[in-house]
Protein backbone atom coordinates (compact mmCIF):
# COMPACT_ATOMS: atom_id res chain seq x y z
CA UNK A 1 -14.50 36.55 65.82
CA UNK A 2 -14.34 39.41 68.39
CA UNK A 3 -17.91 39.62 69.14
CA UNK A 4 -21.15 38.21 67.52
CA UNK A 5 -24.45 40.55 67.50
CA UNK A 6 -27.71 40.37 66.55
CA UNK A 7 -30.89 42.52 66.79
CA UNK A 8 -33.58 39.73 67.99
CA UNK A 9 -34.40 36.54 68.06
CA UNK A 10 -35.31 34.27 65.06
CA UNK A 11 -39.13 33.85 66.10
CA UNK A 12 -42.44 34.66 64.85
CA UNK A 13 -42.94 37.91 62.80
CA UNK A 14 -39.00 38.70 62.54
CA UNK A 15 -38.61 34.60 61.24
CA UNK A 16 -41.43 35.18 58.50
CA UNK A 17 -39.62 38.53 57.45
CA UNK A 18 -36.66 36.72 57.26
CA UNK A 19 -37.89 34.19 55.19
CA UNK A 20 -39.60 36.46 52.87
CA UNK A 21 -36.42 38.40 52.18
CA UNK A 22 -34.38 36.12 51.63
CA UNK A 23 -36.49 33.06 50.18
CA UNK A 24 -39.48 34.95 48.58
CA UNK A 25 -37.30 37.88 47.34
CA UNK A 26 -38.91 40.40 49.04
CA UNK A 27 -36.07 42.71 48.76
CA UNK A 28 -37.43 45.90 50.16
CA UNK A 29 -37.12 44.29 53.46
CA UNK A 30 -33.77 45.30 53.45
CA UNK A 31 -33.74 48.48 54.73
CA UNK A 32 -36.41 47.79 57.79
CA UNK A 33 -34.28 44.69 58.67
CA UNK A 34 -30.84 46.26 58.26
CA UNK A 35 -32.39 49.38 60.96
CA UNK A 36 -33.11 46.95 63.49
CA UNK A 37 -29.31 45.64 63.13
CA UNK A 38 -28.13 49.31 62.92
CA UNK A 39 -29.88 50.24 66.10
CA UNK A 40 -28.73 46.99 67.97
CA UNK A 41 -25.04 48.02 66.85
CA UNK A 42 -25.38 51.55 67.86
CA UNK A 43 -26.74 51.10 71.14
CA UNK A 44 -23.82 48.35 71.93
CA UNK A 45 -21.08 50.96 70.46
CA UNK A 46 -19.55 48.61 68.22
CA UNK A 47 -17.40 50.37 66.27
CA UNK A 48 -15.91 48.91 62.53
CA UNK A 49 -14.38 51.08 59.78
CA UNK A 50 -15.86 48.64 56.73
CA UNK A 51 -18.91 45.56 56.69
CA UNK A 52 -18.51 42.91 54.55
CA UNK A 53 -21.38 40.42 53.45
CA UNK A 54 -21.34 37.07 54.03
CA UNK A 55 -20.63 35.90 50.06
CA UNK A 56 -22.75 33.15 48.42
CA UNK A 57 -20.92 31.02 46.00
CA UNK A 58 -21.81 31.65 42.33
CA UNK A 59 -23.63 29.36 41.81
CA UNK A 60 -26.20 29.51 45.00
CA UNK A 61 -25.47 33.38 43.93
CA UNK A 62 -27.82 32.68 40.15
CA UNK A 63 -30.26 30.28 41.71
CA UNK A 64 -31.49 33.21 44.45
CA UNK A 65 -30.59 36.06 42.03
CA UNK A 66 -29.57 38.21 45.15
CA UNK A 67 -27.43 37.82 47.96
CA UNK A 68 -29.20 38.98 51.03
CA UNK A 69 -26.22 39.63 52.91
CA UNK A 70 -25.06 41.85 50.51
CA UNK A 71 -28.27 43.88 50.65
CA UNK A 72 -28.30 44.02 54.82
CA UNK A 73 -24.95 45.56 54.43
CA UNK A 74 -25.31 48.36 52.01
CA UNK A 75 -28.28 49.76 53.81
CA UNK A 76 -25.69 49.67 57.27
CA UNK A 77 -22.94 51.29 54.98
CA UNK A 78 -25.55 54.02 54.32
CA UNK A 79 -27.16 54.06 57.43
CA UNK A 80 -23.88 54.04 59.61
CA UNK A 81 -21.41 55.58 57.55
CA UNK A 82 -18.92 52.39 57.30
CA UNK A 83 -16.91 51.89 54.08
CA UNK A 84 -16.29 48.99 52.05
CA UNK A 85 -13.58 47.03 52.59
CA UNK A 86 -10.33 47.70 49.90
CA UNK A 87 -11.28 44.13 48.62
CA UNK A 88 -13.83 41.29 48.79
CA UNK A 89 -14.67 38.67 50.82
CA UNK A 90 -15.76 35.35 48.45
CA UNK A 91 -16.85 32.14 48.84
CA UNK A 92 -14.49 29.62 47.45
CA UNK A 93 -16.45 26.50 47.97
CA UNK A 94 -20.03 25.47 47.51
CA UNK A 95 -21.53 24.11 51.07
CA UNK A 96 -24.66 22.57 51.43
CA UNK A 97 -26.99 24.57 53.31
CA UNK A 98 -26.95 24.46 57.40
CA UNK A 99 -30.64 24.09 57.82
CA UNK A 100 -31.23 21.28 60.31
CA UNK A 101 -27.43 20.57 61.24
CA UNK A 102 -25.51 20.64 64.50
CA UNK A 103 -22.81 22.87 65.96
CA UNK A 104 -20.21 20.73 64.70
CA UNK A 105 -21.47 19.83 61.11
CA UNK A 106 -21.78 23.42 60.33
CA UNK A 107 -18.49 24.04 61.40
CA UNK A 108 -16.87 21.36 59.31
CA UNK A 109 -19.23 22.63 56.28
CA UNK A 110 -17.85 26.05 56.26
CA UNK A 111 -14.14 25.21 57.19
CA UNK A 112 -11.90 27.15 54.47
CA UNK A 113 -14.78 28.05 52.40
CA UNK A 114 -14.34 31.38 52.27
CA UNK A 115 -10.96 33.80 51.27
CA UNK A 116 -9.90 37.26 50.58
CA UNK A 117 -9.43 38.79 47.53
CA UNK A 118 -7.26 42.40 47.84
CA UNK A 119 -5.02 43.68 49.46
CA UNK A 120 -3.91 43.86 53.40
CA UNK A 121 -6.75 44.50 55.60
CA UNK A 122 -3.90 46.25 57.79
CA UNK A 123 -5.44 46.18 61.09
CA UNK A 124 -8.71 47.53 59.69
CA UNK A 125 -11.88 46.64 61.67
CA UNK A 126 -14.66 44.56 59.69
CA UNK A 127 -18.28 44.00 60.75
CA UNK A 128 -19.48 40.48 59.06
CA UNK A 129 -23.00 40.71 58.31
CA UNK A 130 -25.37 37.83 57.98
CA UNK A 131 -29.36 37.49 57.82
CA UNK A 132 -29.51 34.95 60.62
CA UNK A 133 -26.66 33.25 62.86
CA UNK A 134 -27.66 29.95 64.69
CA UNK A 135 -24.01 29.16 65.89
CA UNK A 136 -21.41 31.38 64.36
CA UNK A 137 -20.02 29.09 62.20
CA UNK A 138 -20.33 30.74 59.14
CA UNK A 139 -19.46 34.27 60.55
CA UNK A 140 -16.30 32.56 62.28
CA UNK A 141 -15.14 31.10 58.92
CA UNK A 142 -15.56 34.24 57.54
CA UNK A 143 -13.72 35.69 59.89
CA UNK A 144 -11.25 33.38 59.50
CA UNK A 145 -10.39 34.31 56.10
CA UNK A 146 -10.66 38.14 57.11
CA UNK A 147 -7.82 37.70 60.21
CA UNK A 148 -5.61 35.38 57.85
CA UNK A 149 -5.75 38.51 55.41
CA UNK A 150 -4.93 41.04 58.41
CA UNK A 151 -7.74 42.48 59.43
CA UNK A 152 -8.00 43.88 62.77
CA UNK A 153 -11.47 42.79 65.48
CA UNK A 154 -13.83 41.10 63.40
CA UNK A 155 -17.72 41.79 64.74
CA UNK A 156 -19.78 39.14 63.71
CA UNK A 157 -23.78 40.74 63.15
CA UNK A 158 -26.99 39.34 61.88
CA UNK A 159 -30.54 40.52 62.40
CA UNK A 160 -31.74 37.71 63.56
CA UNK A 161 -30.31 34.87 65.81
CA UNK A 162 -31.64 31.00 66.73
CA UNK A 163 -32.30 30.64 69.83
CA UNK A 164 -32.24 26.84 71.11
């Protein structure tokens, strides 16, 4: 991954946000959340021609009934005028969540989880959104799979980062 962004740290009102969205379904937290990011990405001058979402696999997809991710990133495709990408970007393998696992765990977790599905990113620029990034490794496997398909820079961006 070229660069990883995010808009603040993962701490008191921003953390129960967070948690809301994602956990309690509070979906019109989307848009607030995904201006913070925008701002963040405007004022570093990151520039991407498509975002993709971090994917959930199907079946964590049914249990939450939303992915999050997915959410973040068509309010910034709104908001900043990026395009999707001519494809998707899946998850190929259930993972057990990160919460409460090291550097290394979560690296070995994610490893070849996720792929590409379309054609040739050709060079093209992608901006990898996530709600929160503790150490990467989930935006660096998706990455991963986006560089082994072509792609160009890969920006890793989530509102929200750990901070240990």
């Amino acid at each position: 991954m070229a660069r990883l962004r995010s808009a603040v740290a993962y701490e008191g009102p921003i953390e129960l946000a967070i948690q809301r969205f994602k956990y309690w379904g509070w979906r019109r937290l989307a848009s607030p959340l995904a201006m913070l990011l925008a701002e963040r990405l405007v004022v570093e001058g990151l520039a991407a021609s498509s975002a993709a979402a971090v994917p959930l696999h199907p079946e964590r997809l049914r249990a939450r009934g939303f992915n999050q991710s997915e959410l973040l990133v068509r309010e910034l495709t709104a908001s900043m005028g990026l395009r999707p990408p001519p494809g998707r970007l899946v998850r190929i393998r259930a993972t057990p969540p990160q919460v409460g696992h090291d550097r290394l765990w979560r690296q070995k977790n994610v490893h070849g989880a996720f792929e590409w599905l379309g054609p040739s990113l050709a060079g093209r620029s992608i901006l990898v959104v996530d709600d929160v990034a503790t150490t990467g490794a989930t935006l660096e496997a998706c990455a991963s799979a986006l560089r082994a398909a072509g792609s160009g820079p890969v920006i890793g961006a989530a509102v929200a980062r750990v901070t240990v």
